[in-house]
N, C-alpha and C. Protein backbone atom coordinates (compact mmCIF):
# COMPACT_ATOMS: atom_id res chain seq x y z
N UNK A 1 0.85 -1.19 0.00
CA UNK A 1 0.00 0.00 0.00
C UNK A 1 0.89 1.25 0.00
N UNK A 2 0.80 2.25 -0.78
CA UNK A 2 1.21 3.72 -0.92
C UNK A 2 0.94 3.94 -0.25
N UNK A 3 1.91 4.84 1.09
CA UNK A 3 2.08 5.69 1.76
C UNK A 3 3.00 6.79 1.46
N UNK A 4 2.34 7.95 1.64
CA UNK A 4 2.87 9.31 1.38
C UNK A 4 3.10 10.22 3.03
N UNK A 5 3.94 10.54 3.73
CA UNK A 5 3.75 11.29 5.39
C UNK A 5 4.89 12.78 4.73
N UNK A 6 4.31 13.68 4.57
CA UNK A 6 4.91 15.06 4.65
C UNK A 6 5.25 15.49 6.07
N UNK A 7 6.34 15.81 6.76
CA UNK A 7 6.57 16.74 7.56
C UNK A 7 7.51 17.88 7.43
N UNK A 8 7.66 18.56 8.36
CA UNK A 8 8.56 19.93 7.96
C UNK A 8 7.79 21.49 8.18
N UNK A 9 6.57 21.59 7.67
CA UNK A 9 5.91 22.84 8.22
C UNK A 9 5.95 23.15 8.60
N UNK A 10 5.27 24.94 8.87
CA UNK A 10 5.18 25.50 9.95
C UNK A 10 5.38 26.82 9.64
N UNK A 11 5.26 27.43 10.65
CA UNK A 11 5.43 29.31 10.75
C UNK A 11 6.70 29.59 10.40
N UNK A 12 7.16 30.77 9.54
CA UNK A 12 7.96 31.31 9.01
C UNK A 12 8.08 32.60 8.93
N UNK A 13 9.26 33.34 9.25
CA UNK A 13 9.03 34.68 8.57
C UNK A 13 9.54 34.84 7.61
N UNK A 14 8.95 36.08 6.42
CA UNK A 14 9.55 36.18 5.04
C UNK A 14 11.10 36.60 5.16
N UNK A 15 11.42 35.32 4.12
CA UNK A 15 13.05 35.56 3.77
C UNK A 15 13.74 34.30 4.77
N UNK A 16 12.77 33.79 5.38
CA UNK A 16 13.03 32.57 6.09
C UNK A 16 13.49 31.24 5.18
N UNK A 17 13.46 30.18 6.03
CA UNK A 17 13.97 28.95 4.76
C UNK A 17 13.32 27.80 5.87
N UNK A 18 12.73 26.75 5.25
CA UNK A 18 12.18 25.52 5.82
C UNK A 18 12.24 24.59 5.08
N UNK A 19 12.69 23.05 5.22
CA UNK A 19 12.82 21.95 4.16
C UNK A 19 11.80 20.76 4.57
N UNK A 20 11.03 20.49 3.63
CA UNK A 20 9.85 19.89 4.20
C UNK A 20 10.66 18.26 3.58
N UNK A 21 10.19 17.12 4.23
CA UNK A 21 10.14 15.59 3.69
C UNK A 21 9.06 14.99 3.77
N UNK A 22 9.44 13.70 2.75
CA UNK A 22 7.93 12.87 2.69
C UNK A 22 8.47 11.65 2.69
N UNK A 23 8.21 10.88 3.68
CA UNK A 23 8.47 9.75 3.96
C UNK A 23 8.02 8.92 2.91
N UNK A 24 8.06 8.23 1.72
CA UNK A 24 7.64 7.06 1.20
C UNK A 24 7.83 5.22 1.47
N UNK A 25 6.88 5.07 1.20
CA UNK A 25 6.47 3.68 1.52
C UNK A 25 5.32 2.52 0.72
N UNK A 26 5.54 1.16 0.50
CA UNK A 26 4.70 0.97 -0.39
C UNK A 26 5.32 0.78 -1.64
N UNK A 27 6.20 1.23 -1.94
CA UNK A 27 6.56 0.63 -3.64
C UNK A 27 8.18 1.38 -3.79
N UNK A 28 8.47 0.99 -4.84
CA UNK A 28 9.83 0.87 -5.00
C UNK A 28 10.41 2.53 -5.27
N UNK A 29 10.34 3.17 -4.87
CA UNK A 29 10.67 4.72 -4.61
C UNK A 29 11.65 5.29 -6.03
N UNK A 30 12.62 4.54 -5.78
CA UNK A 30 13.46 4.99 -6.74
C UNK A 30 13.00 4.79 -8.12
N UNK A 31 11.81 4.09 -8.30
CA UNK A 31 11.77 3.52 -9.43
C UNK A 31 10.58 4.78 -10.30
N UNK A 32 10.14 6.04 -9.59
CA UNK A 32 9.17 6.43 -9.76
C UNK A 32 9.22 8.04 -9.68
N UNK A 33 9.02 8.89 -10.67
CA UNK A 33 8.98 10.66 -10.45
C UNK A 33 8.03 11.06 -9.45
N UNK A 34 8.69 11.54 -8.56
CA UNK A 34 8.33 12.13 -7.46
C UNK A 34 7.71 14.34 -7.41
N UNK A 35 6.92 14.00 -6.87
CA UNK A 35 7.05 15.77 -6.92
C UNK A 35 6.22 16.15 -5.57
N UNK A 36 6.20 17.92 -5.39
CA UNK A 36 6.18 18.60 -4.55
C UNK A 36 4.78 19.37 -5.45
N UNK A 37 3.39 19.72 -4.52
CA UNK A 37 2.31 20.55 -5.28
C UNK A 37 2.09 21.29 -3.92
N UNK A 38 1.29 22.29 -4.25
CA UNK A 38 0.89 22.92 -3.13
C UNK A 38 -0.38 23.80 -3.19
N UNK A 39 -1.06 24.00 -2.00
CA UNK A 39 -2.62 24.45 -3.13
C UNK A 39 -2.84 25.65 -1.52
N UNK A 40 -3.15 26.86 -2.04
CA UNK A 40 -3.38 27.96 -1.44
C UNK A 40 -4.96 28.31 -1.34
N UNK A 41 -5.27 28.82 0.24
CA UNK A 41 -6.76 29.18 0.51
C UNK A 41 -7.15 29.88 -0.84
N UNK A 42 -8.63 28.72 -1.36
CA UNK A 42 -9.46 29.53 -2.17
C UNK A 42 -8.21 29.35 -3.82
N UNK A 43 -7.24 28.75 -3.97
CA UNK A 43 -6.74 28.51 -5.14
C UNK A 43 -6.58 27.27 -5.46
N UNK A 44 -6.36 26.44 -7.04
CA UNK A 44 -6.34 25.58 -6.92
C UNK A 44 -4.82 25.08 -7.03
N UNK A 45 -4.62 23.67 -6.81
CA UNK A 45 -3.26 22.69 -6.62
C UNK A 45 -2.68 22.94 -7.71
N UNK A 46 -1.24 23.51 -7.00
CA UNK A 46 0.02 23.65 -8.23
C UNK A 46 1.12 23.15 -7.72
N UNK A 47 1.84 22.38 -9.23
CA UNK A 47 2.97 22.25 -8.91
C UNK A 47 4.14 22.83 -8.94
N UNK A 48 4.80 22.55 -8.05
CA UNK A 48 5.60 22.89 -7.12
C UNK A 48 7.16 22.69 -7.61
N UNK A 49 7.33 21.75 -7.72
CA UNK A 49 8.57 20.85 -8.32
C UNK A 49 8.52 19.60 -8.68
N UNK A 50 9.19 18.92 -9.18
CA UNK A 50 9.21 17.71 -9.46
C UNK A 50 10.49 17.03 -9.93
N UNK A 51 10.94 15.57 -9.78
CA UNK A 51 12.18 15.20 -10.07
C UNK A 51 12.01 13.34 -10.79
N UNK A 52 12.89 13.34 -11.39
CA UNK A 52 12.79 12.00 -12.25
C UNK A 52 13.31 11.41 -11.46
N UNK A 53 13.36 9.84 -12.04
CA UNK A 53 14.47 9.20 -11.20
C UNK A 53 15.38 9.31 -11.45
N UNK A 54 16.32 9.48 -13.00
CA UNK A 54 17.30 9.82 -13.23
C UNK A 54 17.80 11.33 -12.43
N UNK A 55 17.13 12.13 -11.45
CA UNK A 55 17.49 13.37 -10.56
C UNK A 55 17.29 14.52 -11.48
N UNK A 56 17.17 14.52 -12.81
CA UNK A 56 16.79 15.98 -13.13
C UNK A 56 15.09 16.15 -12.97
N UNK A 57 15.41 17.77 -12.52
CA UNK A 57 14.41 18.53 -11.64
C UNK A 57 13.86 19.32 -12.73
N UNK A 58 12.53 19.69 -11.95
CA UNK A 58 11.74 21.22 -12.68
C UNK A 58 11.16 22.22 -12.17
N UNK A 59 10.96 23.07 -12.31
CA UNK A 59 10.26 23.96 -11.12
C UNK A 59 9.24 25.13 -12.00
N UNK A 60 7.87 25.40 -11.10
CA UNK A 60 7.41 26.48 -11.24
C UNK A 60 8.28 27.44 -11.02
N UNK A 61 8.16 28.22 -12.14
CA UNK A 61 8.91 29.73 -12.16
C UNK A 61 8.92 30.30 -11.21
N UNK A 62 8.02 30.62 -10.25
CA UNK A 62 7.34 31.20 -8.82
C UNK A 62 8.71 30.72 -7.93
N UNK A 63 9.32 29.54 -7.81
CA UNK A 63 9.61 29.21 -6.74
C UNK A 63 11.79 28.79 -7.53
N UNK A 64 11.60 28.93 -8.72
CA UNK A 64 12.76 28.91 -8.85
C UNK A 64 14.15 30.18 -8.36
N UNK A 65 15.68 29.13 -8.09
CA UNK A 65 16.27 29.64 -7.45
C UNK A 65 16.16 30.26 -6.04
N UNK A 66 14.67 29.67 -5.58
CA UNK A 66 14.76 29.49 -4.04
C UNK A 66 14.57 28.26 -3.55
N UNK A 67 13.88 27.28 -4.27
CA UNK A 67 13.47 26.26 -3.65
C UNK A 67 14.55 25.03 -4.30
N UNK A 68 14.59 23.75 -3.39
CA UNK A 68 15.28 23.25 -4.68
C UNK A 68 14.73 21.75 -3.89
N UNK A 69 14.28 20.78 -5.01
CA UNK A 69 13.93 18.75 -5.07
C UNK A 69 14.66 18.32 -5.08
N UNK A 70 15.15 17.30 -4.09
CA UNK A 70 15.85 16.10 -3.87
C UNK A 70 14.92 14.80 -3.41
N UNK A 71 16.22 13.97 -3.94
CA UNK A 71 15.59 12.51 -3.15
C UNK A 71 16.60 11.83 -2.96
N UNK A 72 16.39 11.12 -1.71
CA UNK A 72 17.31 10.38 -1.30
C UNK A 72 16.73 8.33 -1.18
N UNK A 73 17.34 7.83 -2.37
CA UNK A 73 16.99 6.45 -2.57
C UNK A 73 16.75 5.32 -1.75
N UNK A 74 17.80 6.08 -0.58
CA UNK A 74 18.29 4.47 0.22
C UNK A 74 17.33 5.27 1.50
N UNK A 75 16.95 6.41 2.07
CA UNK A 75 15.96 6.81 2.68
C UNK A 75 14.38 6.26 2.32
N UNK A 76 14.18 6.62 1.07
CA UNK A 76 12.81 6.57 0.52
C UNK A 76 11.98 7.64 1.24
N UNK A 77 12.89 9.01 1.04
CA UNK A 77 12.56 10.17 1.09
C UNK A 77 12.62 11.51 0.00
N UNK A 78 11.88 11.73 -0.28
CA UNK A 78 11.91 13.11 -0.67
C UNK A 78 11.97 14.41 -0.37
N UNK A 79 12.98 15.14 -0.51
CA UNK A 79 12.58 17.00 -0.28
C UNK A 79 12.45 18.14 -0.28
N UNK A 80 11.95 19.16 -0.06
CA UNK A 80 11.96 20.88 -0.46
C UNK A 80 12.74 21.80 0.07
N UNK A 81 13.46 21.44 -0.31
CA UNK A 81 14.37 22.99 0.84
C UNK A 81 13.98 23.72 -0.08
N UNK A 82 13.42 24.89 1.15
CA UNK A 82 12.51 26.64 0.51
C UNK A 82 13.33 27.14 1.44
N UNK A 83 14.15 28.62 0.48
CA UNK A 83 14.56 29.47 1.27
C UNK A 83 13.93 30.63 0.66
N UNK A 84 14.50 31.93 1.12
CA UNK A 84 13.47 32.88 0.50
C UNK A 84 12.36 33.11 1.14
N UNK A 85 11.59 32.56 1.59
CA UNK A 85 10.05 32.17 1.53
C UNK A 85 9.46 33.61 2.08
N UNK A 86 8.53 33.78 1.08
CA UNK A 86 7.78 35.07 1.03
C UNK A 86 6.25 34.44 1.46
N UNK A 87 5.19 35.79 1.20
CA UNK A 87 3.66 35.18 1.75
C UNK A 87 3.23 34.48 0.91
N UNK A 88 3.63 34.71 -0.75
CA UNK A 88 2.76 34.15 -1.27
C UNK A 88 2.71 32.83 -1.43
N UNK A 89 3.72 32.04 -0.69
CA UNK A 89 4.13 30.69 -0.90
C UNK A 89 3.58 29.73 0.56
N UNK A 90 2.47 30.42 1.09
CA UNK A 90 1.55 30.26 2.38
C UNK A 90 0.47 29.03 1.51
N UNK A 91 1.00 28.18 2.00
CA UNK A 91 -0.01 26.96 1.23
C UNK A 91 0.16 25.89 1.98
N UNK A 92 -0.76 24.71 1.89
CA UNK A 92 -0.37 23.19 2.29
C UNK A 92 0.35 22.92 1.22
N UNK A 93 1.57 21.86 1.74
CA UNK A 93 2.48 21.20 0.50
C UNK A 93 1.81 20.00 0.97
N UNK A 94 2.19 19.03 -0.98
CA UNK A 94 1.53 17.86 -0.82
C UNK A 94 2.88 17.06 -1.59
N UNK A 95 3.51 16.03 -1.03
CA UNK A 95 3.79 15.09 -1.57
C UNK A 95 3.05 14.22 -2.56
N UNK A 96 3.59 14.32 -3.69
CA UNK A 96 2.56 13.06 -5.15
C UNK A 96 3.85 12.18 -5.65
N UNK A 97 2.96 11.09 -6.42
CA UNK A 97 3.54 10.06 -6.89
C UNK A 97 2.70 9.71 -8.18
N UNK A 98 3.27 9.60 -8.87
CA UNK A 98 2.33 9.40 -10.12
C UNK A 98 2.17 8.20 -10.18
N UNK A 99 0.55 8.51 -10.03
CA UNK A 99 -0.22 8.67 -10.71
C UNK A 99 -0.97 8.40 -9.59
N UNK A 100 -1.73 9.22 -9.39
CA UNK A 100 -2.86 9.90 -8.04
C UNK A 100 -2.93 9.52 -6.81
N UNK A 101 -1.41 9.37 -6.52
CA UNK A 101 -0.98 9.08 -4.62
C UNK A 101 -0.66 10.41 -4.15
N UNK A 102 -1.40 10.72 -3.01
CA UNK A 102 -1.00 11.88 -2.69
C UNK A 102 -0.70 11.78 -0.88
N UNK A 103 0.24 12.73 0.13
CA UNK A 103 0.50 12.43 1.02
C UNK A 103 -1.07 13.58 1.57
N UNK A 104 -0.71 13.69 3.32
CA UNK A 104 -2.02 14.37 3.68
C UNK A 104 -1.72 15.78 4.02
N UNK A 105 -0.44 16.21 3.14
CA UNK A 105 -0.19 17.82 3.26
C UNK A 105 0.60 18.06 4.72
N UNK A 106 1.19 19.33 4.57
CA UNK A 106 1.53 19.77 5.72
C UNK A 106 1.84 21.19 5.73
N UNK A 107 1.08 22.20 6.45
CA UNK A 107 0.79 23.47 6.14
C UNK A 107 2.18 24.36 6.79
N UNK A 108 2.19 25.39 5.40
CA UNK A 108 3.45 26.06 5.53
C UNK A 108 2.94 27.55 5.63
N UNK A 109 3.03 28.40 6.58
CA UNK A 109 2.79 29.68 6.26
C UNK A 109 4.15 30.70 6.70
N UNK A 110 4.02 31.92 5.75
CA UNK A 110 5.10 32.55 5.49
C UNK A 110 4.46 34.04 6.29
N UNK A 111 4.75 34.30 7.14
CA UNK A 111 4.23 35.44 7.89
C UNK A 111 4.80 36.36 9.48
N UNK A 112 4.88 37.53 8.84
CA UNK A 112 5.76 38.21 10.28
C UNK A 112 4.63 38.34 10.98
């Protein structure tokens, strides 16, 4: 069974930095593109980042050169280091797995 567990959240002030992980479980990790979405009060789910298994990455424009996707194989973890972090990046992050596994979020807000 797919399991997805995000932790890392939490209160921030802008220009702060927080690195969120997602525990995976359930299937062969390495074998599968992993990504980062995030969905803001009253907006809908965007992504965030994302990474192959071969390790090349992509990013919403929004969050490039602050944020950056990793994964670590022999963990069967994934993660976001956000630095920078301004308000508008005040969202639940969601760990995904393609094709429609999703973890249960973990809320990040960016606020003095």
């Amino acid at each position: 069974q797919v399991q997805l567990v995000e932790s890392g959240g939490g209160l921030v002030q802008p220009g702060g930095s927080l690195t969120l992980s997602c525990a995976a479980s359930g299937f062969t990790f390495s074998q599968y593109f992993m990504s980062w979405y995030r969905q803001a009060p009253g907006k809908e789910r965007q992504l965030v980042a994302g990474i192959r298994t071969d390790g090349r990455t992509n990013y919403h424009d929004s969050v490039k050169g602050r944020f950056t996707i990793s994964r670590d194989n022999v963990k069967n973890t994934l993660y976001l280091q956000m630095n920078s972090l301004k308000p508008d990046d005040t969202a639940v992050y969601f760990c995904n797995r393609a094709v429609g596994f999703w973890g249960q979020g973990t809320q990040v807000t960016v606020s003095s």
